[in-house]
PDB file of N, CA and C in Angstrom:
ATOM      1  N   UNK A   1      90.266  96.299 100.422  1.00  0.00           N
ATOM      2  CA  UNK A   1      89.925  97.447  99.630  1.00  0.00           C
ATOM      3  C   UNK A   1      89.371  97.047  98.268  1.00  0.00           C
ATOM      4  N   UNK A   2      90.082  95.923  97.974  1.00  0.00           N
ATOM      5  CA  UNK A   2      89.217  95.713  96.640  1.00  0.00           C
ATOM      6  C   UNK A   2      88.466  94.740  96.255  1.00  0.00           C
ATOM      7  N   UNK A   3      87.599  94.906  97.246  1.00  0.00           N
ATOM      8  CA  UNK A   3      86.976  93.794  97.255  1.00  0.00           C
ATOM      9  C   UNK A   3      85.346  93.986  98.476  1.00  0.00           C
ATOM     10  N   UNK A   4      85.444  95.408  98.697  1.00  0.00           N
ATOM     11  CA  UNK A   4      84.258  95.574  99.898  1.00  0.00           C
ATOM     12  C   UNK A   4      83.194  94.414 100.770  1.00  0.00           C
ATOM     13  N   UNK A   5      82.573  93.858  99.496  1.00  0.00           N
ATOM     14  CA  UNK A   5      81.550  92.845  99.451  1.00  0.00           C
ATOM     15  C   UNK A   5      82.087  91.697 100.752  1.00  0.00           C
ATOM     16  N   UNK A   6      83.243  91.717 100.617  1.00  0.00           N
ATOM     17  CA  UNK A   6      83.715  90.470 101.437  1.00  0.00           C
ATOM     18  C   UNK A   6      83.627  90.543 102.639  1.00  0.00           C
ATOM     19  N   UNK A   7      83.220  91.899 103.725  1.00  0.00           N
ATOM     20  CA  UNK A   7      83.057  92.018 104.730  1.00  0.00           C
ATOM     21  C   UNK A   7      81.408  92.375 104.930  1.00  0.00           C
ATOM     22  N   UNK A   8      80.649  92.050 105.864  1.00  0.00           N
ATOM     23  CA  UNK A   8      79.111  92.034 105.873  1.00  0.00           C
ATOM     24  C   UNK A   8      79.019  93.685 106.662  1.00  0.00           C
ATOM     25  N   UNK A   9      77.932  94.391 105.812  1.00  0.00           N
ATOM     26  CA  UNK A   9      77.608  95.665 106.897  1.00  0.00           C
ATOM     27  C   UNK A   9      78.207  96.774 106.034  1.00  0.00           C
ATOM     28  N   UNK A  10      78.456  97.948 106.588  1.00  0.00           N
ATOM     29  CA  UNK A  10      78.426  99.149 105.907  1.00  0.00           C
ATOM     30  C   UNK A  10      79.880  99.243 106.507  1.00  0.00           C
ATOM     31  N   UNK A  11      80.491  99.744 105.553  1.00  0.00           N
ATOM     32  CA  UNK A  11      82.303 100.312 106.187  1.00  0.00           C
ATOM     33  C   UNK A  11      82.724 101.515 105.210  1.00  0.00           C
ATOM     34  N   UNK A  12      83.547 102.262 105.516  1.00  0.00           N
ATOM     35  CA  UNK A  12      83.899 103.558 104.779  1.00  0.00           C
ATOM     36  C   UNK A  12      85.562 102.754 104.002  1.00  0.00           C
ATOM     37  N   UNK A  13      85.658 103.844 103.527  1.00  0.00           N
ATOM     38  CA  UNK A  13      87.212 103.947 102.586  1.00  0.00           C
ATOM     39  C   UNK A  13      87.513 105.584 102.480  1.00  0.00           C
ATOM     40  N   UNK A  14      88.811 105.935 102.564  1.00  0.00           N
ATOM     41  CA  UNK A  14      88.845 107.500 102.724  1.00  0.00           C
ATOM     42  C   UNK A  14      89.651 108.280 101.889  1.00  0.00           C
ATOM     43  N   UNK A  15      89.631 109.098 100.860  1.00  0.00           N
ATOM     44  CA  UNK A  15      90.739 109.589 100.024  1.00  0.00           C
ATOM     45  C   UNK A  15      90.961 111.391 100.009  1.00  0.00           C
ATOM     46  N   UNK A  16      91.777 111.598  99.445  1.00  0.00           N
ATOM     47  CA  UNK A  16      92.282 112.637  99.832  1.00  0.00           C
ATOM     48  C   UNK A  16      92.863 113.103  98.233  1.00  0.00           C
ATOM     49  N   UNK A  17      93.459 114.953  98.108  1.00  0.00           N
ATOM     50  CA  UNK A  17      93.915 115.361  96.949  1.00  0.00           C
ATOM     51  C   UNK A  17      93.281 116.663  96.500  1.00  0.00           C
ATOM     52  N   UNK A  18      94.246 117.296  95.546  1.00  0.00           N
ATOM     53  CA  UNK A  18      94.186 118.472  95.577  1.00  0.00           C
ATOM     54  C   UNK A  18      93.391 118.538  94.370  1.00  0.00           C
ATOM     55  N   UNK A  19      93.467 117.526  93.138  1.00  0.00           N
ATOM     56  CA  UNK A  19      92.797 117.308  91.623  1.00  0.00           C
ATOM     57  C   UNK A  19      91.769 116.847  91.807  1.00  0.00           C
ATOM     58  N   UNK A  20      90.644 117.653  91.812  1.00  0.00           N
ATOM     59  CA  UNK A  20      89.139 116.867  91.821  1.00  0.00           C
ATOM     60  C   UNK A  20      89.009 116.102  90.492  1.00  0.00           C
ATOM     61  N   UNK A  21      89.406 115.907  89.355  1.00  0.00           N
ATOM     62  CA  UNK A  21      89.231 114.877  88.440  1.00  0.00           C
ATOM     63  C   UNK A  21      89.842 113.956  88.779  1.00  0.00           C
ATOM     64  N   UNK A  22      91.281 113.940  89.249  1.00  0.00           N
ATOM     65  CA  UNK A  22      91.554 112.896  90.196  1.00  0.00           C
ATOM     66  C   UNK A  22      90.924 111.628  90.819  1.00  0.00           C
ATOM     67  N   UNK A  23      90.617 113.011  92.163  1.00  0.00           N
ATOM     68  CA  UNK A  23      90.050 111.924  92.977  1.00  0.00           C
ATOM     69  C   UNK A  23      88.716 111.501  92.492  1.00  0.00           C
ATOM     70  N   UNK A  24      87.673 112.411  91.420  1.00  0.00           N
ATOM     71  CA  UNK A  24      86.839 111.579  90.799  1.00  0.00           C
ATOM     72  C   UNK A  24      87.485 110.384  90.448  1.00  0.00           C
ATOM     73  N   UNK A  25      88.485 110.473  89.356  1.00  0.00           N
ATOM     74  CA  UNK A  25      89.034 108.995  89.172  1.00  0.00           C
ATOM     75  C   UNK A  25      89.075 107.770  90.007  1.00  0.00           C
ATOM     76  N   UNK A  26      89.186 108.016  90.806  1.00  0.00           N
ATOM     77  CA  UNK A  26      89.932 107.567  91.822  1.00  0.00           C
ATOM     78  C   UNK A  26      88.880 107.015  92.678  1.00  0.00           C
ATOM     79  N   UNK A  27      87.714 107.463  92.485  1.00  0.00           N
ATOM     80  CA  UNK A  27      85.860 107.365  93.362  1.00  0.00           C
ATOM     81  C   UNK A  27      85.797 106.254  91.860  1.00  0.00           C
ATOM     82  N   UNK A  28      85.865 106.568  90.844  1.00  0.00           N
ATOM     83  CA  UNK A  28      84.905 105.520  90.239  1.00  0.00           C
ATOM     84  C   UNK A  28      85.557 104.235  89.929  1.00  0.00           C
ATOM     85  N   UNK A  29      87.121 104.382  90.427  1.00  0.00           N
ATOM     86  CA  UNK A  29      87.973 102.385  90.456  1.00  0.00           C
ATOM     87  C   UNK A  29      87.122 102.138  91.589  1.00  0.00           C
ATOM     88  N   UNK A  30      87.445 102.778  92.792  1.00  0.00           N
ATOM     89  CA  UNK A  30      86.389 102.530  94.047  1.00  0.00           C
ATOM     90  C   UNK A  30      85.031 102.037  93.767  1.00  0.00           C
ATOM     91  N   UNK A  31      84.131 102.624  92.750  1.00  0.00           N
ATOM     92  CA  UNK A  31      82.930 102.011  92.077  1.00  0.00           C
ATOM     93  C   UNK A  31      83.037 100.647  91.770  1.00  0.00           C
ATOM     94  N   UNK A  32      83.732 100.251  90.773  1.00  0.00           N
ATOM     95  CA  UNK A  32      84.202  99.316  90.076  1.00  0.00           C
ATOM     96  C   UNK A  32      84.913  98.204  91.088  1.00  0.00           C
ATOM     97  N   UNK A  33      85.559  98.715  92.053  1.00  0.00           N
ATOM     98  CA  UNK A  33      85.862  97.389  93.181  1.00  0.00           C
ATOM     99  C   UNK A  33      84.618  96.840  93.733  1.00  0.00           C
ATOM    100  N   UNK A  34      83.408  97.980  94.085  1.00  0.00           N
ATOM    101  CA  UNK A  34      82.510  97.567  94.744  1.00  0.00           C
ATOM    102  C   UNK A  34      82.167  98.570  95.745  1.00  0.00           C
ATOM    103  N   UNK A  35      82.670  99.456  95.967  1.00  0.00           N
ATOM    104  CA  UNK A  35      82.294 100.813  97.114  1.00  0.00           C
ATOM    105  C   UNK A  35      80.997 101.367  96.158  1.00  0.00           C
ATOM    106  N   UNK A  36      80.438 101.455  97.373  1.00  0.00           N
ATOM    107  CA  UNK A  36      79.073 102.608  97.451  1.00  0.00           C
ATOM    108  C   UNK A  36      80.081 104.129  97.459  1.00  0.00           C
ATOM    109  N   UNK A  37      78.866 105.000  96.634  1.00  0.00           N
ATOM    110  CA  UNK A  37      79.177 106.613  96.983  1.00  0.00           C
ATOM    111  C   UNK A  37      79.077 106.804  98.536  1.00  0.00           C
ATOM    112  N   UNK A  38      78.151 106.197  99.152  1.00  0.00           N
ATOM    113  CA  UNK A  38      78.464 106.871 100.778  1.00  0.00           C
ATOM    114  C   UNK A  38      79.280 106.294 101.515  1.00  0.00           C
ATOM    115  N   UNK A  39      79.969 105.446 101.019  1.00  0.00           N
ATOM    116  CA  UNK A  39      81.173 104.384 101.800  1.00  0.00           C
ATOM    117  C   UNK A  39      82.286 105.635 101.641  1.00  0.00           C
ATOM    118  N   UNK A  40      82.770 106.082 100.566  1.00  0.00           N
ATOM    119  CA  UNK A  40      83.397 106.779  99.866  1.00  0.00           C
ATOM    120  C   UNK A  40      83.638 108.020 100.596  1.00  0.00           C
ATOM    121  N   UNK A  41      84.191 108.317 101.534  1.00  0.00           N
ATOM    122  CA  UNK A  41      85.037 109.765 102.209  1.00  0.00           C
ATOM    123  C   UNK A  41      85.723 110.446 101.537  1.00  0.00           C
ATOM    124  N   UNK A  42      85.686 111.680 100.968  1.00  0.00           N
ATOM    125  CA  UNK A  42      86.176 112.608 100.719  1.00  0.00           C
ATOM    126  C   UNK A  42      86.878 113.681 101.807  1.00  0.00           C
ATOM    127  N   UNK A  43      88.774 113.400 102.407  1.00  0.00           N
ATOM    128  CA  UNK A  43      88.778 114.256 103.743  1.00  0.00           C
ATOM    129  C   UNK A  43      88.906 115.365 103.386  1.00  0.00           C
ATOM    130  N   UNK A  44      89.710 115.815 102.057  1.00  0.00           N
ATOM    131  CA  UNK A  44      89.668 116.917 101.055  1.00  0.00           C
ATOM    132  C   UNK A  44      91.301 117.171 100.946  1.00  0.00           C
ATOM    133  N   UNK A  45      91.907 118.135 101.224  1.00  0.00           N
ATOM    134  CA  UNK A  45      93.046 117.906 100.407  1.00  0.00           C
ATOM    135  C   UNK A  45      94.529 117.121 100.177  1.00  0.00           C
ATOM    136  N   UNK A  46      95.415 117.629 100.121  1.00  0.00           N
ATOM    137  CA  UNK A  46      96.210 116.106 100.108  1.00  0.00           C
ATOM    138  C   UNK A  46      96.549 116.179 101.773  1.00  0.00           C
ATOM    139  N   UNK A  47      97.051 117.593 102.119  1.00  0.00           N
ATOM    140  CA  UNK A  47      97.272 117.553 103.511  1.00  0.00           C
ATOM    141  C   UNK A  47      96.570 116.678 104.483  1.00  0.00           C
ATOM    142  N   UNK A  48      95.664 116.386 104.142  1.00  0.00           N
ATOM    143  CA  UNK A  48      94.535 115.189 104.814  1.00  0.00           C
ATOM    144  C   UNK A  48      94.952 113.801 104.743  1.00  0.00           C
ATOM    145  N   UNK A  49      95.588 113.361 103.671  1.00  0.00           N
ATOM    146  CA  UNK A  49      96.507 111.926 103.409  1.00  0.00           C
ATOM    147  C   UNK A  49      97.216 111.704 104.495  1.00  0.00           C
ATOM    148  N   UNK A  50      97.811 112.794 105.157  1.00  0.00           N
ATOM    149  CA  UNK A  50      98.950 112.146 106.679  1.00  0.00           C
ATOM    150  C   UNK A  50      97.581 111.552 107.428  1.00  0.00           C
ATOM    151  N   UNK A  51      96.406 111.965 107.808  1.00  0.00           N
ATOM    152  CA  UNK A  51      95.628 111.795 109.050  1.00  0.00           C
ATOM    153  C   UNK A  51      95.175 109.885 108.839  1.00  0.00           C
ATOM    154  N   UNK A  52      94.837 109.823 107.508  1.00  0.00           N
ATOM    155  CA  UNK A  52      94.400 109.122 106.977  1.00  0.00           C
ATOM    156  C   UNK A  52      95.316 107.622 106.748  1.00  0.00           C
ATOM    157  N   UNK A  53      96.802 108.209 106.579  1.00  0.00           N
ATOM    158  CA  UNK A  53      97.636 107.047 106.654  1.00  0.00           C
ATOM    159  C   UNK A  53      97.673 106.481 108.302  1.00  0.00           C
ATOM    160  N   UNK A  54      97.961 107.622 108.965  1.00  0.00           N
ATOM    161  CA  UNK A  54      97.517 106.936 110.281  1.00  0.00           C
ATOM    162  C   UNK A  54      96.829 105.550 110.439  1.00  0.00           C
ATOM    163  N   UNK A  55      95.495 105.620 109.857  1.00  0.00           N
ATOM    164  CA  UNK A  55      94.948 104.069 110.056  1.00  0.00           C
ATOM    165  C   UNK A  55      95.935 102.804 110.176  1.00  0.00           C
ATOM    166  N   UNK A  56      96.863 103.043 109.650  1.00  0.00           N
ATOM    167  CA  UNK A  56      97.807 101.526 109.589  1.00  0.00           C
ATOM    168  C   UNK A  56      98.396 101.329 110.696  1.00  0.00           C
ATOM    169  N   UNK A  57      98.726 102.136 111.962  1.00  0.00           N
ATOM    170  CA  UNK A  57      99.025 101.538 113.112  1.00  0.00           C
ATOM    171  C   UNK A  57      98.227 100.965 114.082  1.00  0.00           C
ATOM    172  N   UNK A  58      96.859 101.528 113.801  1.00  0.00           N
ATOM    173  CA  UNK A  58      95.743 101.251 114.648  1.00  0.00           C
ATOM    174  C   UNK A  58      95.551  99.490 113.663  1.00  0.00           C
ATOM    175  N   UNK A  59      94.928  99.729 112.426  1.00  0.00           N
ATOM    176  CA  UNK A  59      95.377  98.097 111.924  1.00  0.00           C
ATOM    177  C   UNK A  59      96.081  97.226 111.935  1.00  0.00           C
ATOM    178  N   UNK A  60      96.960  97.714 112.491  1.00  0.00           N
ATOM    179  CA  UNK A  60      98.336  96.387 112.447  1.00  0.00           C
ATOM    180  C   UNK A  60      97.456  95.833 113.593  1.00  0.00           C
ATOM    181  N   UNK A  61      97.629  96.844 115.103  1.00  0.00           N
ATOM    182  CA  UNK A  61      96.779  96.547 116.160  1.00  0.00           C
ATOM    183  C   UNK A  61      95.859  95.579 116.304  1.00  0.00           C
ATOM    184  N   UNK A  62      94.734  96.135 114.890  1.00  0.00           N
ATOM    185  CA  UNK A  62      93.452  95.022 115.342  1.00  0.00           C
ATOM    186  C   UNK A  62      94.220  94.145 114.216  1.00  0.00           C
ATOM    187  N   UNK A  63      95.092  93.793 113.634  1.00  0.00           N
ATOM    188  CA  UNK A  63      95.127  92.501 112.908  1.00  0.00           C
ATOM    189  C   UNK A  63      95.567  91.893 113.992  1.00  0.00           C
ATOM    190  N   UNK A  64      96.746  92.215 114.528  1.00  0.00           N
ATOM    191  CA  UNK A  64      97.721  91.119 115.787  1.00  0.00           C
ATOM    192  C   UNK A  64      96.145  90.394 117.098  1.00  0.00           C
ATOM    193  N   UNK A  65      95.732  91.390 116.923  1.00  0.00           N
ATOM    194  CA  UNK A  65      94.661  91.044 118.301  1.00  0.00           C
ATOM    195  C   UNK A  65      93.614  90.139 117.618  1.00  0.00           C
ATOM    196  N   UNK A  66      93.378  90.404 116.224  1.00  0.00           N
ATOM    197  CA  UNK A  66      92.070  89.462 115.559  1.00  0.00           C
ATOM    198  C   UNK A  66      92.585  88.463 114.663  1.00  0.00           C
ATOM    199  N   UNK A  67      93.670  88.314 114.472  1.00  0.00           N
ATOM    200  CA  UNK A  67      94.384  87.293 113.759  1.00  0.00           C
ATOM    201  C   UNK A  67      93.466  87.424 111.873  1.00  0.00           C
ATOM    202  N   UNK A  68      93.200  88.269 112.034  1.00  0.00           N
ATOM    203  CA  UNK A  68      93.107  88.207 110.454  1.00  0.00           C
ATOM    204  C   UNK A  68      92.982  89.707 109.542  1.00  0.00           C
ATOM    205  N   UNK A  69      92.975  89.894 108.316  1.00  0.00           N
ATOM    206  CA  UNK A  69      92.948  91.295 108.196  1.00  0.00           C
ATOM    207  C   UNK A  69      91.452  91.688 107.334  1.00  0.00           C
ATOM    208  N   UNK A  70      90.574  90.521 107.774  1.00  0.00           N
ATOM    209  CA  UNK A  70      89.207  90.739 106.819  1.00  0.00           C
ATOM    210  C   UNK A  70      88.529  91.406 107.861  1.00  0.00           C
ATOM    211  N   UNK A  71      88.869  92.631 108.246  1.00  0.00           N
ATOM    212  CA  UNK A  71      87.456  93.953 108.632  1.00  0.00           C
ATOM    213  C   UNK A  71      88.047  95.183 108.148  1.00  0.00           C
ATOM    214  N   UNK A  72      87.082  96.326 108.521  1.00  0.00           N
ATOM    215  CA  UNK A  72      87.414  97.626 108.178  1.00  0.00           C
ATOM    216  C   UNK A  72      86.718  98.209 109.003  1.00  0.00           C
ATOM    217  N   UNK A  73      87.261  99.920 109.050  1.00  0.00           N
ATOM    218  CA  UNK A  73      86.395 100.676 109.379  1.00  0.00           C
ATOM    219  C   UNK A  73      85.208 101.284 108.877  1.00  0.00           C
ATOM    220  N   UNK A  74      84.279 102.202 110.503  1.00  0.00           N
ATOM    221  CA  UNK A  74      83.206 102.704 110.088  1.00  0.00           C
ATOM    222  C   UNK A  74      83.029 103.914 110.911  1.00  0.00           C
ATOM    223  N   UNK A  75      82.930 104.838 109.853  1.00  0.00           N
ATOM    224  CA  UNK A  75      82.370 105.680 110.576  1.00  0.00           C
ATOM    225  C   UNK A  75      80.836 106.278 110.926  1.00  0.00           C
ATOM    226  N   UNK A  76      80.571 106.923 112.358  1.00  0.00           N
ATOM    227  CA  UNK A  76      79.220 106.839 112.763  1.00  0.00           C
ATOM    228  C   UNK A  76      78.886 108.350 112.871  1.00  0.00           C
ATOM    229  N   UNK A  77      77.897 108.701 112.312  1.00  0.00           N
ATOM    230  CA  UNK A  77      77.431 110.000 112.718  1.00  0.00           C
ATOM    231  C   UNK A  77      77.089 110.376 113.978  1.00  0.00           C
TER     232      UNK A  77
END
């Protein structure tokens, strides 16, 4: 996450929240790590944070199977 650059290709990051200055905040550390605005998912409110934590069982997954934790997701239109 903080560090985007380190994986080759286009990958998302996803946040969630009810304070749009917030999660502006929160978009421009994302800037500052290295995320693009279109990497950058907005799912919208916090209720959206459960869907989103999800990802970590599916990652544990591909870490055990890929032996390392340098990828991410992408989403495709």
């Amino acid at each position: 996450m903080v560090d985007p650059s380190q994986l080759s290709g286009h990958h998302h990051i996803f946040i969630s929240g009810n304070n749009v200055s917030v999660k502006q905040q929160a978009s421009s550390i994302l800037h500052q790590f290295g995320w693009f605005t279109e990497s950058i998912i907005d799912l919208g409110d916090i209720t959206t944070a459960r869907g989103a934590e999800m990802i970590l069982p599916i990652w544990v997954r591909l870490y055990s199977v890929m032996g390392t934790g340098m990828f991410n997701l992408k989403v495709v239109r």
